[in-house]
C-alpha atoms as a PDB file:
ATOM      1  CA  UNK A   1       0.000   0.000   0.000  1.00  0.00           C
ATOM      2  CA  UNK A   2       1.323   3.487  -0.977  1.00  0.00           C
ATOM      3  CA  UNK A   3       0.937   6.032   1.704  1.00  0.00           C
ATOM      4  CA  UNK A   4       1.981   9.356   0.226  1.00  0.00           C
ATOM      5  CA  UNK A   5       5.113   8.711  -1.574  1.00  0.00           C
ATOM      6  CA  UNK A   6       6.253   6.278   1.264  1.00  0.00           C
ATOM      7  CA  UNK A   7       5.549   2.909   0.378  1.00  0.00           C
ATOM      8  CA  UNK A   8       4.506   0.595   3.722  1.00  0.00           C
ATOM      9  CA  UNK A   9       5.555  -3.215   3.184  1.00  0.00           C
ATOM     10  CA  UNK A  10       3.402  -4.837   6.068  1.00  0.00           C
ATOM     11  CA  UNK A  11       5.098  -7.780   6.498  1.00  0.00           C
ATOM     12  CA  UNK A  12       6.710  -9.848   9.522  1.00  0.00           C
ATOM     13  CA  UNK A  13      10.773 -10.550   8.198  1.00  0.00           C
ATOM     14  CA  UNK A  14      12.240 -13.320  10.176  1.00  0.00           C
ATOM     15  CA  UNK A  15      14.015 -12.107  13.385  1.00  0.00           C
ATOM     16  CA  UNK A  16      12.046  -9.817  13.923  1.00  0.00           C
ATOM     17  CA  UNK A  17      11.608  -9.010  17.765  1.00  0.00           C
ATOM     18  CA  UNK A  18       7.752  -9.685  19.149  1.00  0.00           C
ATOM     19  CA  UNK A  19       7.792  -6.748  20.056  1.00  0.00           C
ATOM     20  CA  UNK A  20       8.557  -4.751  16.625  1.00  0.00           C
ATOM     21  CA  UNK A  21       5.363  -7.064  15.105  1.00  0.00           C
ATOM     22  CA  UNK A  22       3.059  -5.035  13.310  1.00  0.00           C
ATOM     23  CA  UNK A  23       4.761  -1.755  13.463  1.00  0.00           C
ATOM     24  CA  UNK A  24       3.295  -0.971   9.999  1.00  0.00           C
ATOM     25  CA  UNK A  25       0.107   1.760  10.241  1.00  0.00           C
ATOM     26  CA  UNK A  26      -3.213   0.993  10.574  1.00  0.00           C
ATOM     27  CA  UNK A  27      -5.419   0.156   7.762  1.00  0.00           C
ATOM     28  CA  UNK A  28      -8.777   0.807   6.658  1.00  0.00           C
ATOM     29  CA  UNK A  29     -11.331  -2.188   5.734  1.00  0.00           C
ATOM     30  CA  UNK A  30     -12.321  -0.686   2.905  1.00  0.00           C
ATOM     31  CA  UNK A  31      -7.968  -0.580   1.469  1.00  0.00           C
ATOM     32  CA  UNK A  32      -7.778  -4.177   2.470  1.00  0.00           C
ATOM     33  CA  UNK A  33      -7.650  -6.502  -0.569  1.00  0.00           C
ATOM     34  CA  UNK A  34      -8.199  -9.966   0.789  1.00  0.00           C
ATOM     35  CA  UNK A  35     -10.824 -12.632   1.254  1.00  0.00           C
ATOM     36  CA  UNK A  36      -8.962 -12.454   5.012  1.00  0.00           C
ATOM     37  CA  UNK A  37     -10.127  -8.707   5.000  1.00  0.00           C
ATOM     38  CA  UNK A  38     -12.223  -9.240   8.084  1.00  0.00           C
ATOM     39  CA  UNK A  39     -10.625 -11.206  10.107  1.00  0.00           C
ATOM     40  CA  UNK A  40      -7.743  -8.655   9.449  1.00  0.00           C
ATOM     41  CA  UNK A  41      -9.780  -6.025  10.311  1.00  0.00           C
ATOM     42  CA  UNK A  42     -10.772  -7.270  14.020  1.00  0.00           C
ATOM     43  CA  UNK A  43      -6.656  -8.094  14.785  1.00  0.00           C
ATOM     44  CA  UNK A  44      -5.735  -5.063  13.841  1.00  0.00           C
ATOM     45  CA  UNK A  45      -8.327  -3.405  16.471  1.00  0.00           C
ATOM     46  CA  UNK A  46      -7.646  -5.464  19.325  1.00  0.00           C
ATOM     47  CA  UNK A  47      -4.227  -4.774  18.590  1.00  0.00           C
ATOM     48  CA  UNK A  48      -4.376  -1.155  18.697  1.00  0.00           C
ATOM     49  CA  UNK A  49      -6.477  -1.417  22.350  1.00  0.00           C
ATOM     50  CA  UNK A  50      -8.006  -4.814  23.510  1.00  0.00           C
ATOM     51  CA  UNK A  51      -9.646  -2.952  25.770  1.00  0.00           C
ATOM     52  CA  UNK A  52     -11.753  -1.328  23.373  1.00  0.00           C
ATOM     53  CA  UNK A  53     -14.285  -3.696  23.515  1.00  0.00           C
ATOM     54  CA  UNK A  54     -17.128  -1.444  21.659  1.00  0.00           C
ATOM     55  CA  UNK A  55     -15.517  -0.640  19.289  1.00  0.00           C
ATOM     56  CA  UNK A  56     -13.991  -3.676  18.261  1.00  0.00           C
ATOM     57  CA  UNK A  57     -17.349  -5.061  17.916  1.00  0.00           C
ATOM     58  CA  UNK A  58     -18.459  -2.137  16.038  1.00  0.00           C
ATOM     59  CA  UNK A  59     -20.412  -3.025  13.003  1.00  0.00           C
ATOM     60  CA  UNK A  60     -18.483  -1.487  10.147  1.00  0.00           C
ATOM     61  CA  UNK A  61     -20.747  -0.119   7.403  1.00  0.00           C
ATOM     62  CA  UNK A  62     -21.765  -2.066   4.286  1.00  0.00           C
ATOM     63  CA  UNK A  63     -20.211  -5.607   6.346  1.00  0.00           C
ATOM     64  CA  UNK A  64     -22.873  -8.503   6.536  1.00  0.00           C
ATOM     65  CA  UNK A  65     -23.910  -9.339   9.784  1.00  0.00           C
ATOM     66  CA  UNK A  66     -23.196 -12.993   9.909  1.00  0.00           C
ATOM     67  CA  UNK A  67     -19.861 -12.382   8.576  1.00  0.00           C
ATOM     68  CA  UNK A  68     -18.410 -10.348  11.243  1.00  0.00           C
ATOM     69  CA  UNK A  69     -20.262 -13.028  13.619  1.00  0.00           C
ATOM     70  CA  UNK A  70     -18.335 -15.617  11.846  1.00  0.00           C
ATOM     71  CA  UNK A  71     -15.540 -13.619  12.151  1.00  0.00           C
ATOM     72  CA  UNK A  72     -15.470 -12.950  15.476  1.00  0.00           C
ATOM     73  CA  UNK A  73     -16.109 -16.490  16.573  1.00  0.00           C
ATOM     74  CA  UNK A  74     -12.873 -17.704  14.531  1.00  0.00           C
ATOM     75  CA  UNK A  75     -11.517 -15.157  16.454  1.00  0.00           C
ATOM     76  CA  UNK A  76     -12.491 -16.510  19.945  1.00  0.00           C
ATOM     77  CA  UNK A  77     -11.666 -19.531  19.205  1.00  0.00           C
ATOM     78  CA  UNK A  78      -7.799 -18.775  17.572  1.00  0.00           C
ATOM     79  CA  UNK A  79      -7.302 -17.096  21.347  1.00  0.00           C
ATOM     80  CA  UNK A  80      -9.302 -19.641  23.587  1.00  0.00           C
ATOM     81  CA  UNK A  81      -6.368 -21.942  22.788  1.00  0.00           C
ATOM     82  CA  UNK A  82      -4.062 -20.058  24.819  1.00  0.00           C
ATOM     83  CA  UNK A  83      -6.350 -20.414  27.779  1.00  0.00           C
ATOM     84  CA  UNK A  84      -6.476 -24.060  26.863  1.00  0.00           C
ATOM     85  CA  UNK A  85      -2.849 -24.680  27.392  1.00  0.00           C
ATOM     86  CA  UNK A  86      -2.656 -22.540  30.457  1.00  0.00           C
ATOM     87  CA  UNK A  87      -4.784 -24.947  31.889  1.00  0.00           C
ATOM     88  CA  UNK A  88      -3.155 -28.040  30.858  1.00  0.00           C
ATOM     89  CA  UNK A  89      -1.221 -28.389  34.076  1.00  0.00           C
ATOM     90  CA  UNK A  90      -3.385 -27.872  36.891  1.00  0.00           C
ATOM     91  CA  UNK A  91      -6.780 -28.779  34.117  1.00  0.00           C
ATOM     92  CA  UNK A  92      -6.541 -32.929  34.307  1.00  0.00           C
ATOM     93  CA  UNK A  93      -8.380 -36.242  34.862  1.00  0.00           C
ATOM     94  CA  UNK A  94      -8.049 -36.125  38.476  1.00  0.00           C
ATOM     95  CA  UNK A  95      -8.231 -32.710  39.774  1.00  0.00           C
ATOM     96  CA  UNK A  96     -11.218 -32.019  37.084  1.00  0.00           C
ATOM     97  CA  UNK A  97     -12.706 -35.554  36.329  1.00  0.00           C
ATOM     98  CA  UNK A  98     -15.781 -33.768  35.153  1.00  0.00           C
ATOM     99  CA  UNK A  99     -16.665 -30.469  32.852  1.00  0.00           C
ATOM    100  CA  UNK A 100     -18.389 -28.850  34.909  1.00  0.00           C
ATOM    101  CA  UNK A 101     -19.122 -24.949  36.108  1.00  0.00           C
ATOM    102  CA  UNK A 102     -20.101 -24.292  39.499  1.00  0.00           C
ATOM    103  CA  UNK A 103     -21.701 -27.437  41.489  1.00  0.00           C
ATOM    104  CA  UNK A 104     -25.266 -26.938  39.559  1.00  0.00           C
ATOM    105  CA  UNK A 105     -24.033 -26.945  35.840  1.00  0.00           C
ATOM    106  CA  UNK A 106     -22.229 -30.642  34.279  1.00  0.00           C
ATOM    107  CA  UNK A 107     -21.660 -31.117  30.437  1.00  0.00           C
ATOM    108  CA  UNK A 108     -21.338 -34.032  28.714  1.00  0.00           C
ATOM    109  CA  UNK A 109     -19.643 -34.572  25.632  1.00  0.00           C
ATOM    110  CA  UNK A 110     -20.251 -36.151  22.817  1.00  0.00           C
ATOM    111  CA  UNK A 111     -18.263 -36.106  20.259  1.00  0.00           C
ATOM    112  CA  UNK A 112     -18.065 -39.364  20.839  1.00  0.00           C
ATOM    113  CA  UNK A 113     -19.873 -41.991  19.708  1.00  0.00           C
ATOM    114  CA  UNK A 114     -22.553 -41.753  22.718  1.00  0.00           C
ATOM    115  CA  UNK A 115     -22.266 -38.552  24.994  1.00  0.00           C
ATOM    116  CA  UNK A 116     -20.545 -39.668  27.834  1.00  0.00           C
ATOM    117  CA  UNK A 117     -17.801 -37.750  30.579  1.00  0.00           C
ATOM    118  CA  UNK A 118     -14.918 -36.089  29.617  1.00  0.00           C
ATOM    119  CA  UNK A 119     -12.420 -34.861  32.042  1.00  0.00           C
ATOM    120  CA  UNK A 120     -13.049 -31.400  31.646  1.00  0.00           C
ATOM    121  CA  UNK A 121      -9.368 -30.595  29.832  1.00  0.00           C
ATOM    122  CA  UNK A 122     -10.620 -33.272  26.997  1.00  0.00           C
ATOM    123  CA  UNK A 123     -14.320 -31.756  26.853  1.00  0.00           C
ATOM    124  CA  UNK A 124     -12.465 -27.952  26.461  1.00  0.00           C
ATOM    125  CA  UNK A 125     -10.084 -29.660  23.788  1.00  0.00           C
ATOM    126  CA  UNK A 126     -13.112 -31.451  22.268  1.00  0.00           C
ATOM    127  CA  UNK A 127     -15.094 -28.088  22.032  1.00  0.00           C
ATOM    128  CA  UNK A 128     -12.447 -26.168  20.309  1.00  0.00           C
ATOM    129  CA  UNK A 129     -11.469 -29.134  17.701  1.00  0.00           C
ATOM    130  CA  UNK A 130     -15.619 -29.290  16.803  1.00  0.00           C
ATOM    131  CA  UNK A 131     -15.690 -25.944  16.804  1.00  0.00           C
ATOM    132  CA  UNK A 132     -13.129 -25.830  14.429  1.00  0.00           C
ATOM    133  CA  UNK A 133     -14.065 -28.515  12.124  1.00  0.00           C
ATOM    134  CA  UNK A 134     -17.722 -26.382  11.909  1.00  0.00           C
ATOM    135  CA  UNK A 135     -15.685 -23.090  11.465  1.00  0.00           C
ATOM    136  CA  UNK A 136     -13.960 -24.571   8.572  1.00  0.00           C
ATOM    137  CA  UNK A 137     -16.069 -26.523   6.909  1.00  0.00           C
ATOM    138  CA  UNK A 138     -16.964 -26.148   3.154  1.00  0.00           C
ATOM    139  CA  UNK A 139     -20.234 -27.497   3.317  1.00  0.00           C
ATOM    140  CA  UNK A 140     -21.734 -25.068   6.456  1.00  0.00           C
ATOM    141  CA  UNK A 141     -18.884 -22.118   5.100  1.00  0.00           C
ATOM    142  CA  UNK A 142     -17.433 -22.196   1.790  1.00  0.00           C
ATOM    143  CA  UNK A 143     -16.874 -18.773   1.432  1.00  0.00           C
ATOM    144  CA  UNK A 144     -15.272 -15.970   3.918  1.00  0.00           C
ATOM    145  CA  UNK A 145     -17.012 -13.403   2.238  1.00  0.00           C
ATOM    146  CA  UNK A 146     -21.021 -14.617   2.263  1.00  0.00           C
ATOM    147  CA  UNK A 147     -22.193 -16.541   4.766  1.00  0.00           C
ATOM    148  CA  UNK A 148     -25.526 -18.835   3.769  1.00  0.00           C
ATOM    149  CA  UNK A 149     -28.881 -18.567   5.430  1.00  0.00           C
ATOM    150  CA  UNK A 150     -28.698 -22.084   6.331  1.00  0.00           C
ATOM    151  CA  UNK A 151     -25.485 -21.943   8.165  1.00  0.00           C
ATOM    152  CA  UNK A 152     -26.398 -18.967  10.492  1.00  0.00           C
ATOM    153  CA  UNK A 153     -27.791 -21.238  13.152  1.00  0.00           C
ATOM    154  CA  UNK A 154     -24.228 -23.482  13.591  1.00  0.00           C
ATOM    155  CA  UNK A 155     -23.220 -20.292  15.141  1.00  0.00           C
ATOM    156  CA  UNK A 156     -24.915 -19.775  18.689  1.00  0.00           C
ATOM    157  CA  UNK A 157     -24.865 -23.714  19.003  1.00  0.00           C
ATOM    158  CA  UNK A 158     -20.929 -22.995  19.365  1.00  0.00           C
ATOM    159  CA  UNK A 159     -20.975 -19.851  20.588  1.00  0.00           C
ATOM    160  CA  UNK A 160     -22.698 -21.378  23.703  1.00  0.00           C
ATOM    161  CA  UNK A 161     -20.435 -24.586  23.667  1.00  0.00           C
ATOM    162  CA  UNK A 162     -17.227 -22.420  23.803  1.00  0.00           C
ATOM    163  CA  UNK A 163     -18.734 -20.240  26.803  1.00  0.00           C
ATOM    164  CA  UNK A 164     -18.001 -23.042  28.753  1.00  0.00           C
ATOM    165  CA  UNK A 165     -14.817 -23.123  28.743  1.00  0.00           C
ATOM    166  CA  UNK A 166     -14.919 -19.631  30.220  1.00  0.00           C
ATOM    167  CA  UNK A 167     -16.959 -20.691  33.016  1.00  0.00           C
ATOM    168  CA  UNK A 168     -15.315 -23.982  33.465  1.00  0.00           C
ATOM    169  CA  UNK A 169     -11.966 -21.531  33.810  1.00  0.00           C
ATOM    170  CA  UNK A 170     -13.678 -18.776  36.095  1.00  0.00           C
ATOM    171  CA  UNK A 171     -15.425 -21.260  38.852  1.00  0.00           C
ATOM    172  CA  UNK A 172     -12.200 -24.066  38.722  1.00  0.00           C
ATOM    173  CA  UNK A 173      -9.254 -22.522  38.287  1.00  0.00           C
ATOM    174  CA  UNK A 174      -9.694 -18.399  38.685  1.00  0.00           C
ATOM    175  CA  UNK A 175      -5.878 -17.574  38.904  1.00  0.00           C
ATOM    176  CA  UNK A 176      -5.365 -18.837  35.613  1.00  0.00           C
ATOM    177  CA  UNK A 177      -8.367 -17.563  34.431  1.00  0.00           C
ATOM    178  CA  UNK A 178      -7.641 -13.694  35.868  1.00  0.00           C
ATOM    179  CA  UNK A 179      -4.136 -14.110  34.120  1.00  0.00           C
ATOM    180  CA  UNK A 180      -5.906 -14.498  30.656  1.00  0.00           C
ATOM    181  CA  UNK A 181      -8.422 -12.216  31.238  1.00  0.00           C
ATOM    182  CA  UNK A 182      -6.310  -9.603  32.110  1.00  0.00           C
ATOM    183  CA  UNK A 183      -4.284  -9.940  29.347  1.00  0.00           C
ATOM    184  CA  UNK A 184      -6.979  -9.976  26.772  1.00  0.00           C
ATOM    185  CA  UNK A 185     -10.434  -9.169  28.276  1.00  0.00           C
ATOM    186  CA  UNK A 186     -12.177 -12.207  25.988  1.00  0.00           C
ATOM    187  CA  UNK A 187     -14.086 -13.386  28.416  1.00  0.00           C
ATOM    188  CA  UNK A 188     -15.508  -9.710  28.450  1.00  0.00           C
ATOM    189  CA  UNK A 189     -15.636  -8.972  24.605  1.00  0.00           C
ATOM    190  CA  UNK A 190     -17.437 -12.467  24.248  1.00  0.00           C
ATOM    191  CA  UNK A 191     -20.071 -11.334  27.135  1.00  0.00           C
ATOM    192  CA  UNK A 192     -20.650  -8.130  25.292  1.00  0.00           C
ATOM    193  CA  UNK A 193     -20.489  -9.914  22.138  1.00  0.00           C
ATOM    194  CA  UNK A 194     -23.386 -12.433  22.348  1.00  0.00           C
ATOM    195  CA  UNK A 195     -25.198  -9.797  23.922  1.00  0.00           C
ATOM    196  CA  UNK A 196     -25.128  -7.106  21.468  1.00  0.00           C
ATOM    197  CA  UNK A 197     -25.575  -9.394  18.326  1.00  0.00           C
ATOM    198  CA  UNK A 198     -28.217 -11.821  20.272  1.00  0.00           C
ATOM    199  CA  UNK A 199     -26.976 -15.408  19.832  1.00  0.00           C
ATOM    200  CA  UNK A 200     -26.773 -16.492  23.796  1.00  0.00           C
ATOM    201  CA  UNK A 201     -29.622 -16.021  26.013  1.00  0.00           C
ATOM    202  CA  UNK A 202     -28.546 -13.811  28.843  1.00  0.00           C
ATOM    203  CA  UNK A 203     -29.309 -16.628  31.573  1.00  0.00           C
ATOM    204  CA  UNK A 204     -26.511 -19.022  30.099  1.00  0.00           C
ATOM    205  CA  UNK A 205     -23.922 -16.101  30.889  1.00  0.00           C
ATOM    206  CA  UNK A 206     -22.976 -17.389  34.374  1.00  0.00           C
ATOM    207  CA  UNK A 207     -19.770 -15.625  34.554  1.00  0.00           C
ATOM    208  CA  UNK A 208     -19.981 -12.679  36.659  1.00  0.00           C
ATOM    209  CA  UNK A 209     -18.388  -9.727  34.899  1.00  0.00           C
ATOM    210  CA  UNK A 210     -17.355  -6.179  36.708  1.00  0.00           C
ATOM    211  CA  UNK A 211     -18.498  -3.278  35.062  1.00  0.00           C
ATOM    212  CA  UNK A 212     -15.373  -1.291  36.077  1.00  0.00           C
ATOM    213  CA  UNK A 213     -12.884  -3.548  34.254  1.00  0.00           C
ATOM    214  CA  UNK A 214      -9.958  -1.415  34.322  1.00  0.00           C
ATOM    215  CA  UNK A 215      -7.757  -3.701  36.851  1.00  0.00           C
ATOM    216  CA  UNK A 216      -7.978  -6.050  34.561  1.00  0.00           C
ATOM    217  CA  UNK A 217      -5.391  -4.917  32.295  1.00  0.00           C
ATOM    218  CA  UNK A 218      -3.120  -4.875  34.786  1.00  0.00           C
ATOM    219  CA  UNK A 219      -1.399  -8.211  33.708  1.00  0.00           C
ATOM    220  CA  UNK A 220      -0.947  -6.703  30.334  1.00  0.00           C
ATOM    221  CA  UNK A 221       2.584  -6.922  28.914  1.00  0.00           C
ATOM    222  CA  UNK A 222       2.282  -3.834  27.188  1.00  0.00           C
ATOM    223  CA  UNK A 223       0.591  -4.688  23.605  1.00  0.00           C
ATOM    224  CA  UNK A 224      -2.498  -6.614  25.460  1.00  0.00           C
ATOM    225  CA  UNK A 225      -2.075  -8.765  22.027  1.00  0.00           C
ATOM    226  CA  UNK A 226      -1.947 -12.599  22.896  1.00  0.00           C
ATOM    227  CA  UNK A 227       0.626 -14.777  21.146  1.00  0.00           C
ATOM    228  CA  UNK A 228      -2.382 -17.095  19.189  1.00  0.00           C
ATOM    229  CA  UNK A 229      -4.062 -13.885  17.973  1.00  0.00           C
ATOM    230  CA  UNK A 230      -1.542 -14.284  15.024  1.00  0.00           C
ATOM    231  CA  UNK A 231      -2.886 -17.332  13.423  1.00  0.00           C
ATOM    232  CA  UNK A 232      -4.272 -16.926  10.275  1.00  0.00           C
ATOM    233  CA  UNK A 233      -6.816 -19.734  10.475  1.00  0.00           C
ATOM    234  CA  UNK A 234      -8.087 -22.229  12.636  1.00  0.00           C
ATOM    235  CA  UNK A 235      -7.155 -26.133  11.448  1.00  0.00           C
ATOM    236  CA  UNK A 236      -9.687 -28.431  11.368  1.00  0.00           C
ATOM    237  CA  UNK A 237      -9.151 -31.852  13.184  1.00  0.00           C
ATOM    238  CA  UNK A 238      -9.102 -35.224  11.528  1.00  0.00           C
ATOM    239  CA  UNK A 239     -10.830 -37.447  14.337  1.00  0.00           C
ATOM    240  CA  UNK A 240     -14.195 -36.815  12.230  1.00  0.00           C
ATOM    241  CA  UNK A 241     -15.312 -36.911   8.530  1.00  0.00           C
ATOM    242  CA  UNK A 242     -16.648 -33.540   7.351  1.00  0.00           C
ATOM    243  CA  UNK A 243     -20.621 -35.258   7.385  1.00  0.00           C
ATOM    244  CA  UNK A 244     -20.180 -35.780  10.860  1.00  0.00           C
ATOM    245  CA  UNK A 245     -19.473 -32.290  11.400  1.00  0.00           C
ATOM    246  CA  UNK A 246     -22.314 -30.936  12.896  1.00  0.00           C
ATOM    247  CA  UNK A 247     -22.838 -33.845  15.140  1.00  0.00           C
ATOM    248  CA  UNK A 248     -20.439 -32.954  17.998  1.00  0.00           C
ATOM    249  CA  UNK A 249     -23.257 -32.714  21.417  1.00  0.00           C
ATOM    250  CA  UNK A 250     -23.592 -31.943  25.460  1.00  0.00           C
ATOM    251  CA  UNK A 251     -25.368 -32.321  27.947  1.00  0.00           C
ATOM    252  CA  UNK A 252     -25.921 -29.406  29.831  1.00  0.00           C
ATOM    253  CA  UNK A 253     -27.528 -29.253  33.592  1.00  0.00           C
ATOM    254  CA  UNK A 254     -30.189 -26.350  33.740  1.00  0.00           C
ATOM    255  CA  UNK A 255     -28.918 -25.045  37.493  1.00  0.00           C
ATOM    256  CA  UNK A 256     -31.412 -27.064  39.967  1.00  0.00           C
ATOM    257  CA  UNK A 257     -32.462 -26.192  43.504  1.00  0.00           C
ATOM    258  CA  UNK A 258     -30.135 -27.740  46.100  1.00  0.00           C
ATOM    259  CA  UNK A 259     -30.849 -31.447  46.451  1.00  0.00           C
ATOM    260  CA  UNK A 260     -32.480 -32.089  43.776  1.00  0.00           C
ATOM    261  CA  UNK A 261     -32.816 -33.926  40.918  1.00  0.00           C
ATOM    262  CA  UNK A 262     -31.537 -32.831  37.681  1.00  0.00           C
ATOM    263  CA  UNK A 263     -32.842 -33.878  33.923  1.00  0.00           C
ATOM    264  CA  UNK A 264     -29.855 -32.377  31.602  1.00  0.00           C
ATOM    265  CA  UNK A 265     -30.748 -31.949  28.253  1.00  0.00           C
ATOM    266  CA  UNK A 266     -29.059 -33.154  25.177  1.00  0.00           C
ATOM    267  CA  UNK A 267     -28.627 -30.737  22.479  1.00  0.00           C
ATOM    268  CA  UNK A 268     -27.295 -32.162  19.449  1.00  0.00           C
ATOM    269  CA  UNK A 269     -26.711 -30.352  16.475  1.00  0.00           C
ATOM    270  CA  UNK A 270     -27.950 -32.437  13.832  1.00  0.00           C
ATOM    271  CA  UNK A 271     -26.151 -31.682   9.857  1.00  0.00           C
ATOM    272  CA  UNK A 272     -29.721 -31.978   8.254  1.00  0.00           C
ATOM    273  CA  UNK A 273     -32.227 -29.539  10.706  1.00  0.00           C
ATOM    274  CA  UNK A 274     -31.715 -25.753  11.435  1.00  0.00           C
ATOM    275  CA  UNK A 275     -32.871 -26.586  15.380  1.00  0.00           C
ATOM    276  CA  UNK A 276     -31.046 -28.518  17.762  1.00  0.00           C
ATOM    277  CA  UNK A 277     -32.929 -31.772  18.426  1.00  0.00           C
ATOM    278  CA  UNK A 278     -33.130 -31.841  22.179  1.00  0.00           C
ATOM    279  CA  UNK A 279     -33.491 -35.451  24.547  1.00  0.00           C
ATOM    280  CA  UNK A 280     -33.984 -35.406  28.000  1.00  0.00           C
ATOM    281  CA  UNK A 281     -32.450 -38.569  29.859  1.00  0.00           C
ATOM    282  CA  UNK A 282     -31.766 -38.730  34.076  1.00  0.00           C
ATOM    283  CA  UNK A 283     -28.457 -39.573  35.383  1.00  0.00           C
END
């Protein structure tokens, strides 16, 4: 891109420091010549203040709606893997045997052949690889630039699916889980997020959020830009075929009155129906 007379070269040259990354200016959406545009677009924002949660969720003019959703859930997803691997090694089979968010809420998962437990390390990794294999799958998304009618719905399925790994991380293991936050305020953007665009109901957001988030950003190392932010795209696993896709499942708890009994639900996403096809079973 020519600015003036001054040519910028935005580019990352090997050696560079971390620190020297994206030193290039800023860029308009509208100058950016890419099918990547978008996704471009939101980096460079939470790059230039994280904390700028508004307006990185700012609509720009003349974008579709379900493309800057889709977007922004790639997004989520690129930097929930961070938060994944922070929990690795206090997250495990025996200090988390269960997925589970406060003492009312359990999820089952089932990307396996019948829902069944996961340790909850396995049910976050599980999430993120299904979310994935959705995100990046030709038949529900062929294209970065038009999103189809009938592919709208995969995305609050996995928006809520990927909550709980926020809530998993605030009510189990909140050290870690300040550490990230303060470094990137997701689990605040996504809160906002879901909210402003309408694709969680409000009484699935169990994570209590402070309105004055300012100490927050206190664990920021100066660029409040995490490390995965820099991937380019999300791979898609190989433990499934692509027409299983949409098949991945849990079982959520609705949060019951002490003692009592709880029904979870089953909400499986099946490939062929635009509504999640729900089973109740008892534990």
């Amino acid at each position: 891109m020519d600015t003036g007379s001054e040519l910028v070269v935005r580019r990352i040259n090997t050696g560079t420091k971390y620190r020297d990354f994206y030193s290039w200016p800023d860029e308009e959406l509208d100058e950016m010549e890419s099918t990547l545009a978008i996704q471009q677009f939101i980096q460079q924002k939470i790059r230039r203040d994280f904390t700028d949660i508004e307006g990185i969720l700012e609509l720009p003019l003349k974008v579709d709606v379900n493309v800057w959703n889709y977007e922004h859930l790639r997004q989520f997803c690129m930097q929930l893997n961070e938060l994944c691997v922070m929990l690795q090694p206090v997250c495990n089979s025996e200090t988390c045997s269960q997925m589970t968010a406060t003492a009312s809420w359990i999820f089952l998962c089932a990307v396996h052949k019948e829902p069944k437990e996961c340790c909850a390390i396995d049910y976050i990794r599980h999430t993120l690889d299904g979310a994935a294999s959705i995100l990046n799958s030709n038949k529900y998304f062929p294209s970065r630039v038009n999103i189809k009618d009938s592919s709208v719905n995969k995305l609050p399925s996995t928006c809520r699916r990927v909550y709980r790994i926020f809530s998993h991380a605030y009510f189990h293991h909140k050290t870690i889980y300040d550490d990230f936050e303060g470094r990137t305020m997701l689990c605040h953007r996504f809160d906002r997020w879901v909210k402003k665009f309408d694709l969680i109901t409000p009484d699935l957001l169990i994570v209590p959020l402070d309105d004055n988030s300012d100490n927050l950003s206190d664990n920021s190392d100066g660029d409040g830009y995490s490390t995965l932010i820099n991937n380019s795209v999300i791979e898609a696993p190989n433990y499934k075929d692509e027409e299983d896709e949409g098949q991945y499942a849990t079982v959520s708890e609705h949060s019951p009155q002490p003692n009592s009994t709880v029904e979870p639900d089953i909400d499986v996403e099946d490939e062929d129906s635009d509504e999640d096809d729900e089973t109740t079973i008892r534990e």
